[in-house]
N, C-alpha and C. Protein backbone atom coordinates (compact mmCIF):
# COMPACT_ATOMS: atom_id res chain seq x y z
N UNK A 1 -1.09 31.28 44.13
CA UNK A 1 -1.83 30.12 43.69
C UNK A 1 -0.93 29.23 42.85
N UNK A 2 -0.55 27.47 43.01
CA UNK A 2 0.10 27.09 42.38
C UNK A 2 -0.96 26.49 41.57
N UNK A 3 -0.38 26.66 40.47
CA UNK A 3 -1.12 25.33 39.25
C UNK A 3 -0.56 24.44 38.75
N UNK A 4 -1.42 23.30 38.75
CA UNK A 4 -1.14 21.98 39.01
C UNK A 4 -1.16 21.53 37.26
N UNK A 5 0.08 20.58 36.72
CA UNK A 5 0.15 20.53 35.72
C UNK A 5 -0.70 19.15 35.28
N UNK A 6 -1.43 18.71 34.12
CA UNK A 6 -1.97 17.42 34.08
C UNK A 6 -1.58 16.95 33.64
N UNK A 7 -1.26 15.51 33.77
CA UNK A 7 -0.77 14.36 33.97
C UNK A 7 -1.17 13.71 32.15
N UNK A 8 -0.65 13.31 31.26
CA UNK A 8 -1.77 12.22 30.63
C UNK A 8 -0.45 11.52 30.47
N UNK A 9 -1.41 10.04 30.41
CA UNK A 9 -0.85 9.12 30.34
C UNK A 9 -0.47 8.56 28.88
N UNK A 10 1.12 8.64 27.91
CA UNK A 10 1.45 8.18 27.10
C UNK A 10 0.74 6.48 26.44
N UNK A 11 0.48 6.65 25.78
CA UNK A 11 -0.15 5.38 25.27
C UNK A 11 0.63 4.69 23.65
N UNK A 12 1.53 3.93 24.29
CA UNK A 12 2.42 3.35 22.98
C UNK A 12 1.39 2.75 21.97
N UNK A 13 2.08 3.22 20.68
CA UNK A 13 0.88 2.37 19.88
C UNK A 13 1.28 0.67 19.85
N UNK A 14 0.30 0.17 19.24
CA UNK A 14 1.06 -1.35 18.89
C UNK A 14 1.17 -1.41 17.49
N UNK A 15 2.32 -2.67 16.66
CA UNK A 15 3.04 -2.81 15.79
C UNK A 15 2.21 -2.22 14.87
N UNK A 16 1.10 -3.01 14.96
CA UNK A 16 0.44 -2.24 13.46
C UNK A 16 0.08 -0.74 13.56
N UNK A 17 -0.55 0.17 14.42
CA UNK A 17 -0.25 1.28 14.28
C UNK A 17 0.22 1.96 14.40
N UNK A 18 2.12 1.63 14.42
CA UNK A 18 3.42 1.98 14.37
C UNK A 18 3.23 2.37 12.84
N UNK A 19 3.49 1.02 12.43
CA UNK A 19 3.78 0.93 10.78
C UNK A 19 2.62 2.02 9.76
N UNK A 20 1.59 1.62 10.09
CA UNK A 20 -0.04 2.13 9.41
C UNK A 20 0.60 3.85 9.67
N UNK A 21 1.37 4.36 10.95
CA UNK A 21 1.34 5.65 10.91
C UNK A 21 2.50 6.32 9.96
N UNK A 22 3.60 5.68 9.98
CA UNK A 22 4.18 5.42 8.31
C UNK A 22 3.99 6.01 7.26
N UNK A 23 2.61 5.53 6.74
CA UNK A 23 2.28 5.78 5.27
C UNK A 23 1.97 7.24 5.15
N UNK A 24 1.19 7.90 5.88
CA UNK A 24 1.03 9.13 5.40
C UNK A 24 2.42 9.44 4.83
N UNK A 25 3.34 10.03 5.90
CA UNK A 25 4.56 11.01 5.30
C UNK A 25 5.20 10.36 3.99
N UNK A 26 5.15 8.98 4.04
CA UNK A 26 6.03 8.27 3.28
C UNK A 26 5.17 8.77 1.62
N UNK A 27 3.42 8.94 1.90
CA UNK A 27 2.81 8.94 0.39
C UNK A 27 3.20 10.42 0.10
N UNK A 28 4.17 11.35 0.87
CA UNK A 28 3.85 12.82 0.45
C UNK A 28 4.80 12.78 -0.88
N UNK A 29 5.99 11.51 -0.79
CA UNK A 29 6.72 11.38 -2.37
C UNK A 29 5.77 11.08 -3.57
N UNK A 30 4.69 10.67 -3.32
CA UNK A 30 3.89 9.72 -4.27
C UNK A 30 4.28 10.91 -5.89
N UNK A 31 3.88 10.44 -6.73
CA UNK A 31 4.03 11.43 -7.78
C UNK A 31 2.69 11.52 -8.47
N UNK A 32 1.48 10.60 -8.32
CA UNK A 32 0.57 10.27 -8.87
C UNK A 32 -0.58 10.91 -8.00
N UNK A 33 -1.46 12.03 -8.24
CA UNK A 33 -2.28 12.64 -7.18
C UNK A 33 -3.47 11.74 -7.14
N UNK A 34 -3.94 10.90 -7.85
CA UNK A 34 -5.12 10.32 -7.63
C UNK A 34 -4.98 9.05 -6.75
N UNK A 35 -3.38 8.85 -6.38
CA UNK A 35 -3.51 8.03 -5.10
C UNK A 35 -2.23 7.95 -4.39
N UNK A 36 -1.93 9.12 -3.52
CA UNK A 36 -1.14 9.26 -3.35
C UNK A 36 -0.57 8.72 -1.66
N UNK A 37 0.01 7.06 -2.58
CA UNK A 37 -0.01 6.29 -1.19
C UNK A 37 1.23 5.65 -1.12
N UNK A 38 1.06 4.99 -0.47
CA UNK A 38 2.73 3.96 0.15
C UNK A 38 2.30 2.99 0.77
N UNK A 39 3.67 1.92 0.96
CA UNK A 39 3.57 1.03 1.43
C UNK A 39 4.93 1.03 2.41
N UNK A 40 4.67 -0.06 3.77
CA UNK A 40 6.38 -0.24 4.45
C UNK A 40 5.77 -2.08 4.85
N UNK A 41 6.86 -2.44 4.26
CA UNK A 41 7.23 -4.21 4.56
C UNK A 41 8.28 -4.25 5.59
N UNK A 42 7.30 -4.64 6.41
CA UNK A 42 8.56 -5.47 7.87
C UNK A 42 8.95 -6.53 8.12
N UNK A 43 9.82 -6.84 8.36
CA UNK A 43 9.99 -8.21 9.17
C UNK A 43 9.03 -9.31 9.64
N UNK A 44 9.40 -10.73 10.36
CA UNK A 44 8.77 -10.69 11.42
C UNK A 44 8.91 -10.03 12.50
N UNK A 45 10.15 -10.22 12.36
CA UNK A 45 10.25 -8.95 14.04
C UNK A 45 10.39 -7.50 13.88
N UNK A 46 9.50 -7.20 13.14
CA UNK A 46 9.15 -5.93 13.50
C UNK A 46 9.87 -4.64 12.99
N UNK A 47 11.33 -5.22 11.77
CA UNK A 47 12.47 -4.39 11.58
C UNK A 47 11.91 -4.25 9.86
N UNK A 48 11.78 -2.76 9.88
CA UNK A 48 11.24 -2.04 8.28
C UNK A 48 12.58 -2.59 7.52
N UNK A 49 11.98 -3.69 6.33
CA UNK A 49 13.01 -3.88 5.38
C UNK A 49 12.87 -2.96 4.25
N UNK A 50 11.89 -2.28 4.02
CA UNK A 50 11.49 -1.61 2.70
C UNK A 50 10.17 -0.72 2.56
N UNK A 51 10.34 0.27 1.77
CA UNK A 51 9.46 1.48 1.52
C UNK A 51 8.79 1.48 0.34
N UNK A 52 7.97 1.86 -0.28
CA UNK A 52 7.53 2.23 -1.60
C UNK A 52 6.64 3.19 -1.56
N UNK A 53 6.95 4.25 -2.94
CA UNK A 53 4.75 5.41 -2.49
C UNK A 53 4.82 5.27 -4.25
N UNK A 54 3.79 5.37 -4.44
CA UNK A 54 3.43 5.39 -6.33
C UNK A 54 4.59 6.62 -6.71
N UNK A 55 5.01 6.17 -7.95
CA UNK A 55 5.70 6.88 -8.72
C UNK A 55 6.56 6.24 -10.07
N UNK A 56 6.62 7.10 -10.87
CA UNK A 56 6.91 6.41 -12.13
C UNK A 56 8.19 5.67 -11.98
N UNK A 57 8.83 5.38 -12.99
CA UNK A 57 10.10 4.34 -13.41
C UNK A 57 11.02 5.41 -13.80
N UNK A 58 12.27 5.43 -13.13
CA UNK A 58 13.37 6.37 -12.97
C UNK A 58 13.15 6.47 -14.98
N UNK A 59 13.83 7.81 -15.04
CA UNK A 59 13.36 8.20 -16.68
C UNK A 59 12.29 8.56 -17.33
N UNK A 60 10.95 7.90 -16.96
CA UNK A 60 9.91 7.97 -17.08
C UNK A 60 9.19 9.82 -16.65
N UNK A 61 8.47 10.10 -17.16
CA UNK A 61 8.05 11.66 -16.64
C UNK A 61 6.77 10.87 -15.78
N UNK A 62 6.32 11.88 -14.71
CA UNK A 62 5.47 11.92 -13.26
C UNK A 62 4.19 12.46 -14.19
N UNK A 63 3.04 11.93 -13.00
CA UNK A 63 1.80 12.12 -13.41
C UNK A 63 1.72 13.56 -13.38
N UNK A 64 2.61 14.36 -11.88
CA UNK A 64 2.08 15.24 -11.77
C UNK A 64 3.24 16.44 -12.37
N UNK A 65 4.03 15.78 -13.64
CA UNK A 65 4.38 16.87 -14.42
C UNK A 65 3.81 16.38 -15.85
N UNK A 66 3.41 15.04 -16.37
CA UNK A 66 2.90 14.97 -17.68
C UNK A 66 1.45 14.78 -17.99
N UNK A 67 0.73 14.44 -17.08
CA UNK A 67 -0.83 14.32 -16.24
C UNK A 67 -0.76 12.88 -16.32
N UNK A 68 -1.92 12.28 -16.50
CA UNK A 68 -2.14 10.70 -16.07
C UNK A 68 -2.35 9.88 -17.69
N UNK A 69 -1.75 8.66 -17.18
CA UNK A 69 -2.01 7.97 -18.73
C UNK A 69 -2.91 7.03 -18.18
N UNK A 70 -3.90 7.60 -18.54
CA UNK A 70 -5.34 7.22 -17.97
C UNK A 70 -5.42 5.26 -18.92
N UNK A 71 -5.98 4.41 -18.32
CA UNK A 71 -6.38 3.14 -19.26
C UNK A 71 -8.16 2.58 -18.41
N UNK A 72 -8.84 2.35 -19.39
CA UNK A 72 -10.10 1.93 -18.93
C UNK A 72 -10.47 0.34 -18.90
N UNK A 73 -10.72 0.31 -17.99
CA UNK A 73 -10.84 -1.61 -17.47
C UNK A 73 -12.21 -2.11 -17.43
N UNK A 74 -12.71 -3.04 -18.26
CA UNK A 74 -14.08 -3.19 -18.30
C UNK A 74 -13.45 -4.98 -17.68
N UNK A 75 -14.37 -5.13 -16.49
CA UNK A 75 -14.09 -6.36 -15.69
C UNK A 75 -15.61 -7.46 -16.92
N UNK A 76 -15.62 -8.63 -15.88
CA UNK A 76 -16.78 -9.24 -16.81
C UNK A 76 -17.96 -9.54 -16.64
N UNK A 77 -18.34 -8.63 -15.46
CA UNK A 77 -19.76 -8.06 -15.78
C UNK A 77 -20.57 -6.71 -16.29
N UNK A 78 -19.19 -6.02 -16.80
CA UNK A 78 -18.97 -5.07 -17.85
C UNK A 78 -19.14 -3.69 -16.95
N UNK A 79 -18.68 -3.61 -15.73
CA UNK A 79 -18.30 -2.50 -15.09
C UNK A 79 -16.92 -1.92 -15.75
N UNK A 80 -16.68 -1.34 -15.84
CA UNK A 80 -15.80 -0.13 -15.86
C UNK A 80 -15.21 0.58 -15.09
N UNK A 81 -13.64 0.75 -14.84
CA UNK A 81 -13.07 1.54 -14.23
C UNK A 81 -11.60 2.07 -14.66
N UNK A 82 -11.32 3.10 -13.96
CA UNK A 82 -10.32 3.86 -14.82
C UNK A 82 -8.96 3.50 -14.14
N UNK A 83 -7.82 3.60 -14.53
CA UNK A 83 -6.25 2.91 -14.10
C UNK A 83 -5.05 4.28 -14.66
N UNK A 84 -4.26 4.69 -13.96
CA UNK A 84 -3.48 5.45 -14.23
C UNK A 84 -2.24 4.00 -13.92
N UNK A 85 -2.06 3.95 -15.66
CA UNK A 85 -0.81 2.86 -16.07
C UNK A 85 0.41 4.23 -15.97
N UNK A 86 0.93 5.45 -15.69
CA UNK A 86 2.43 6.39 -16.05
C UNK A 86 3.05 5.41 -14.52
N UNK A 87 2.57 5.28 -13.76
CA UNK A 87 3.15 5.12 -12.22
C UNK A 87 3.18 3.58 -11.92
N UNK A 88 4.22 3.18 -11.06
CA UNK A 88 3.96 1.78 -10.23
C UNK A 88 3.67 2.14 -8.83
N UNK A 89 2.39 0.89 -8.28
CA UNK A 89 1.98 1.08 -7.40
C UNK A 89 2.99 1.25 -6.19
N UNK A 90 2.41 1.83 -4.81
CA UNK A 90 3.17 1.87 -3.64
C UNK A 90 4.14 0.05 -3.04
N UNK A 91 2.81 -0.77 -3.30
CA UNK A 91 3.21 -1.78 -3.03
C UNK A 91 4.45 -2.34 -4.02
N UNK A 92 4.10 -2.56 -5.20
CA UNK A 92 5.54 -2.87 -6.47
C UNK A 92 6.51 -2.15 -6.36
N UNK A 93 6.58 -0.85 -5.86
CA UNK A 93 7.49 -0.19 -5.97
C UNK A 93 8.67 -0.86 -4.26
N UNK A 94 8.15 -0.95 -3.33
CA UNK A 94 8.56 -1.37 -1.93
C UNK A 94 8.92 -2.83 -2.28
N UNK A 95 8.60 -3.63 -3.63
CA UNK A 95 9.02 -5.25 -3.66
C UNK A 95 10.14 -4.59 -4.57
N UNK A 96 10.08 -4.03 -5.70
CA UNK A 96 11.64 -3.86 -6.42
C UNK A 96 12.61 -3.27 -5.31
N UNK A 97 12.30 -2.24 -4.78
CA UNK A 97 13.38 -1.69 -4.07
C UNK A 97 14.09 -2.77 -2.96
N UNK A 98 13.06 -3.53 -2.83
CA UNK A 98 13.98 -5.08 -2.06
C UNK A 98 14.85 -6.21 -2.94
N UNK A 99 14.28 -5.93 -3.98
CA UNK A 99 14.92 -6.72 -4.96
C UNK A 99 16.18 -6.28 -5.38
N UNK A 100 16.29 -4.64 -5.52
CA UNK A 100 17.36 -4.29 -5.67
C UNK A 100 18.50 -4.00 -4.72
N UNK A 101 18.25 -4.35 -3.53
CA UNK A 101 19.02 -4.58 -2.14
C UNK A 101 19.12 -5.36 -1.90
N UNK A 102 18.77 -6.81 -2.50
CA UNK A 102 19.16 -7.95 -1.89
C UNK A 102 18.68 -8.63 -0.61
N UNK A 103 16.93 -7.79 -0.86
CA UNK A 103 16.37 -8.17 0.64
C UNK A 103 15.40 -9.01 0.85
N UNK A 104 15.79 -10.08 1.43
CA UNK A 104 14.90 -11.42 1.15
C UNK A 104 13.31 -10.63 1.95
N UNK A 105 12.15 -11.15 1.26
CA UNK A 105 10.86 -11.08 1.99
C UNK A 105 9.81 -11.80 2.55
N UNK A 106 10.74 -12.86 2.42
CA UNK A 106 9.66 -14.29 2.91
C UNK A 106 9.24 -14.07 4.43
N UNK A 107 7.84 -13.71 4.76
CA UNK A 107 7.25 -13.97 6.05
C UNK A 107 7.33 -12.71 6.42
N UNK A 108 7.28 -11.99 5.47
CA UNK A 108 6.92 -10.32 6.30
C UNK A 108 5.36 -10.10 6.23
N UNK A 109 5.34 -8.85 7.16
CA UNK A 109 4.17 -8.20 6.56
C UNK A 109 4.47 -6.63 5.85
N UNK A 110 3.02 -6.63 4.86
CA UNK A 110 3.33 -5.62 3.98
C UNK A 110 1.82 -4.43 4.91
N UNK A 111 2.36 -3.09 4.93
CA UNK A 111 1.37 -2.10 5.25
C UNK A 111 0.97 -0.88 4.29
N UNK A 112 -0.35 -1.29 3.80
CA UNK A 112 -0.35 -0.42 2.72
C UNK A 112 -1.90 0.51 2.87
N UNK A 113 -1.78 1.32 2.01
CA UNK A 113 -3.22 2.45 2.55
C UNK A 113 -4.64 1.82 2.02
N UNK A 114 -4.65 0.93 0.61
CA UNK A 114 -5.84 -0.24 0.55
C UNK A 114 -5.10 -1.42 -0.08
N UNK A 115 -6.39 -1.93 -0.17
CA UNK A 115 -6.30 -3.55 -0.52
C UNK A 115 -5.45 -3.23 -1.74
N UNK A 116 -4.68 -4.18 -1.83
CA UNK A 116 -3.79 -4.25 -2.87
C UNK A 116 -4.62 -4.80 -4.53
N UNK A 117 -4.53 -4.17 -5.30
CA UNK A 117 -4.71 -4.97 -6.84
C UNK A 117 -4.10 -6.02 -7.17
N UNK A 118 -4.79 -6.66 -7.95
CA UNK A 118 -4.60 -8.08 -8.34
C UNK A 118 -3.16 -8.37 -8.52
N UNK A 119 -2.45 -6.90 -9.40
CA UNK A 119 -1.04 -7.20 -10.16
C UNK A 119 -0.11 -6.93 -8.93
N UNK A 120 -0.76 -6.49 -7.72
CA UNK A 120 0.46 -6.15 -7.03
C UNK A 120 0.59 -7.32 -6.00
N UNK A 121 -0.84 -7.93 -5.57
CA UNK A 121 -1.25 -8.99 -5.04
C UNK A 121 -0.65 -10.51 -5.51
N UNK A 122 -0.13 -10.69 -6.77
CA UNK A 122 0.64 -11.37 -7.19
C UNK A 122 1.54 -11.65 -7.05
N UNK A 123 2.79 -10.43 -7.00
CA UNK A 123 4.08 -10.02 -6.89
C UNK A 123 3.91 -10.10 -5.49
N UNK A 124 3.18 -9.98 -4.58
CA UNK A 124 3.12 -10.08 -2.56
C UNK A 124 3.37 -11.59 -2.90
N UNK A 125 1.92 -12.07 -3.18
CA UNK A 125 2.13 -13.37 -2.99
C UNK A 125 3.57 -14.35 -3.42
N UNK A 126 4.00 -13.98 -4.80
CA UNK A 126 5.30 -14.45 -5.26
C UNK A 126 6.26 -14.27 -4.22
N UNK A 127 7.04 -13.26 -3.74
CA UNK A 127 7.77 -12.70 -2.63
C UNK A 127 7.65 -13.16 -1.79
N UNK A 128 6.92 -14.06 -1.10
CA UNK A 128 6.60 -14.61 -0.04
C UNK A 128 5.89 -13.86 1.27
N UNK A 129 5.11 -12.48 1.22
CA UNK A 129 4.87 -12.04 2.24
C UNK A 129 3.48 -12.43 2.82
N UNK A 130 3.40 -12.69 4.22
CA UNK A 130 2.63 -13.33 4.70
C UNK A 130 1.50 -12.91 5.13
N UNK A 131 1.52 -11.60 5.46
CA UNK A 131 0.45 -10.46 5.90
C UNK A 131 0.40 -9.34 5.36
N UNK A 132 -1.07 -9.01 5.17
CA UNK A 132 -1.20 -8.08 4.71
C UNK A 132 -2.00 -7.02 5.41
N UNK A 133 -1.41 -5.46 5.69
CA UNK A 133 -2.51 -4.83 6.46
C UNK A 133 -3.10 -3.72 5.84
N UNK A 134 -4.37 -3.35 5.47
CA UNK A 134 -4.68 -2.37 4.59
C UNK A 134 -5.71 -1.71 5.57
N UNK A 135 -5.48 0.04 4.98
CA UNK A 135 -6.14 0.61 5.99
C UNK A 135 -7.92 0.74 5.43
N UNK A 136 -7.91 0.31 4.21
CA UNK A 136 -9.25 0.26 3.83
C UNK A 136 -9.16 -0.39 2.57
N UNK A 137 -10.43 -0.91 1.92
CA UNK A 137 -10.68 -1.12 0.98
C UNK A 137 -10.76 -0.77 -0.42
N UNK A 138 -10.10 -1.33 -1.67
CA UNK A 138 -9.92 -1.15 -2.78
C UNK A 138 -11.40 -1.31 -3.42
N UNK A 139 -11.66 -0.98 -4.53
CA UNK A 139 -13.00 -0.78 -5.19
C UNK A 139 -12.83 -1.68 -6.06
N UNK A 140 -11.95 -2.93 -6.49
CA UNK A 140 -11.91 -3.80 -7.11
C UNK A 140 -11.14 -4.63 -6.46
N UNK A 141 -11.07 -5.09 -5.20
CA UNK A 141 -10.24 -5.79 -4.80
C UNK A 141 -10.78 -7.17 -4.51
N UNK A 142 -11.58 -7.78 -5.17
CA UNK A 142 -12.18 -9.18 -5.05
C UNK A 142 -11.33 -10.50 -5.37
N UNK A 143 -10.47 -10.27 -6.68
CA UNK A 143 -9.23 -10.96 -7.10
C UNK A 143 -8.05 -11.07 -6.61
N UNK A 144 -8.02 -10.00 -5.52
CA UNK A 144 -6.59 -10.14 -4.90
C UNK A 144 -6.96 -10.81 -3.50
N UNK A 145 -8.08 -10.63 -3.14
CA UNK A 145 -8.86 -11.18 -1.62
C UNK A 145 -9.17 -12.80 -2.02
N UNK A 146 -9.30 -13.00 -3.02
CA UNK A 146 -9.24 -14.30 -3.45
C UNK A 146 -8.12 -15.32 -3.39
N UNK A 147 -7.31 -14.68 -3.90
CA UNK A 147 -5.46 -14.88 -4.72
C UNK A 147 -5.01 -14.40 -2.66
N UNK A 148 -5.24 -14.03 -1.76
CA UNK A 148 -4.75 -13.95 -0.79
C UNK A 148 -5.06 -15.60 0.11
N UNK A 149 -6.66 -15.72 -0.03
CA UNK A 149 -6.94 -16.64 0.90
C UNK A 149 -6.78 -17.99 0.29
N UNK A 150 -6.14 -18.26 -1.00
CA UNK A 150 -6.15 -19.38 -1.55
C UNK A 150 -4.23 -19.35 -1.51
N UNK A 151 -3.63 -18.39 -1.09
CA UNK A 151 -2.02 -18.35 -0.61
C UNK A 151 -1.68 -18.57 0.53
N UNK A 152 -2.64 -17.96 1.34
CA UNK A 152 -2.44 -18.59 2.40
C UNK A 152 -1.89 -16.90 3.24
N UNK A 153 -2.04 -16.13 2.44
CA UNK A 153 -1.43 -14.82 3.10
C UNK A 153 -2.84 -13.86 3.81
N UNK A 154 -2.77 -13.38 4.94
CA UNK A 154 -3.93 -13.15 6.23
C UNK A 154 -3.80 -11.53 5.38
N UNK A 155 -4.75 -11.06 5.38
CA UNK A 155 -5.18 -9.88 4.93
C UNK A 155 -6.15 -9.24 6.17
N UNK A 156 -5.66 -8.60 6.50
CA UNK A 156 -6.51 -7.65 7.56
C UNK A 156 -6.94 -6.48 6.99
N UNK A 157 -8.66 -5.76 6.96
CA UNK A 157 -8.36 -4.07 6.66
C UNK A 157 -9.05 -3.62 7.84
N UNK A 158 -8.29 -2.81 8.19
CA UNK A 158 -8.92 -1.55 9.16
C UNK A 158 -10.14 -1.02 9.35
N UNK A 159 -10.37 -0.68 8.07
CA UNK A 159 -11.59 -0.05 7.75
C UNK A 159 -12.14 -0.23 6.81
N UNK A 160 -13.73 -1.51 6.61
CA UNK A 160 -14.54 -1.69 5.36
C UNK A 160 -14.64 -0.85 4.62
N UNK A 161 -14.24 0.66 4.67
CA UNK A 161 -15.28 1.60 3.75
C UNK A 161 -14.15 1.20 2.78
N UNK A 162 -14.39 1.95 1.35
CA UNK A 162 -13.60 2.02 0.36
C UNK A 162 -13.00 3.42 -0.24
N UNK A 163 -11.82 3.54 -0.38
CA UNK A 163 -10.88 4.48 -0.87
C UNK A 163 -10.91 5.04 -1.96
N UNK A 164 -11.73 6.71 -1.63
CA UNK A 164 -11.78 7.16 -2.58
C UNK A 164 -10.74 8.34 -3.46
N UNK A 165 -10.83 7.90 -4.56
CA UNK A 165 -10.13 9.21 -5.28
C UNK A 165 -10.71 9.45 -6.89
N UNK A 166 -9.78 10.37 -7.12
CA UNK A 166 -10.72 10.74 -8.59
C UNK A 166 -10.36 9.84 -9.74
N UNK A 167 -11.22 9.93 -10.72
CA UNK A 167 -11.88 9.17 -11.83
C UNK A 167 -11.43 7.50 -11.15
N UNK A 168 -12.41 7.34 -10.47
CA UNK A 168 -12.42 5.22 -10.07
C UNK A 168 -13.25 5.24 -10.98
């Protein structure tokens, strides 16, 4: 009896879930467990200029050897939420490391695991990057979705739900 082997048909991803598949391995450096993510900024054409995953400032001790330097954010309708200030985000961390290479970023896109925060949303916008792809939603990300469509930079997310981790 011969048996017949099955066939499946390879299915290339496209650009964005090239890049989007990225972030996992890249967040396994993260140092910060309550969000342990990354970012990769490409080109336009498609060529990775730069990496980032949360982690502190060379010198600095890691969340996950000194614990978290927790800070509490009361917005102004007096919600509350919690911020681990020991670490820089995935995204800030992927704009210095271009900065310190000498790597221009005007007209890239940036791929990150959510919506970016206001402070990092700033530093995109400054840098010149033009797109943004997030695989879901930030739990305060109204100021940076703002500060995007008044830049002129296209924000796509994947997935409406919102990204959870501990103490938001």
């Amino acid at each position: 009896m011969k048996i017949k082997k099955i066939q499946s048909k390879h299915i290339r991803p496209n650009w964005d879930e090239y890049f989007l598949g990225m972030l996992e391995p890249l967040s396994r450096r993260a140092t910060c467990d309550r969000g342990r993510a990354s970012a990769v900024i490409v080109s336009e054409h498609n060529t990775i200029l730069t990496t980032g995953y949360v982690g502190s400032a060379p010198g600095d001790k890691h969340c996950d050897e000194a614990g978290h330097l927790m800070n509490t954010v009361i917005d102004e309708n007096g919600h509350q939420s919690q911020h681990c200030v020991r670490t820089l985000h995935a995204e800030e961390n992927a704009i210095l490391q271009a900065a310190m290479d000498g790597i221009a970023l005007r007209g890239s896109t940036l791929y990150c695991r959510m919506t970016p925060c206001i402070n990092c949303a700033r530093r995109i916008v400054r840098v010149g990057v033009k797109r943004v792809v997030a695989q879901k939603k930030y739990h305060s990300d109204e100021a940076s979705r703002k500060l995007f469509k008044n830049a002129g930079v296209k924000l796509f997310i994947l997935d409406d739900s919102l990204e959870k981790y501990d103490k938001q």
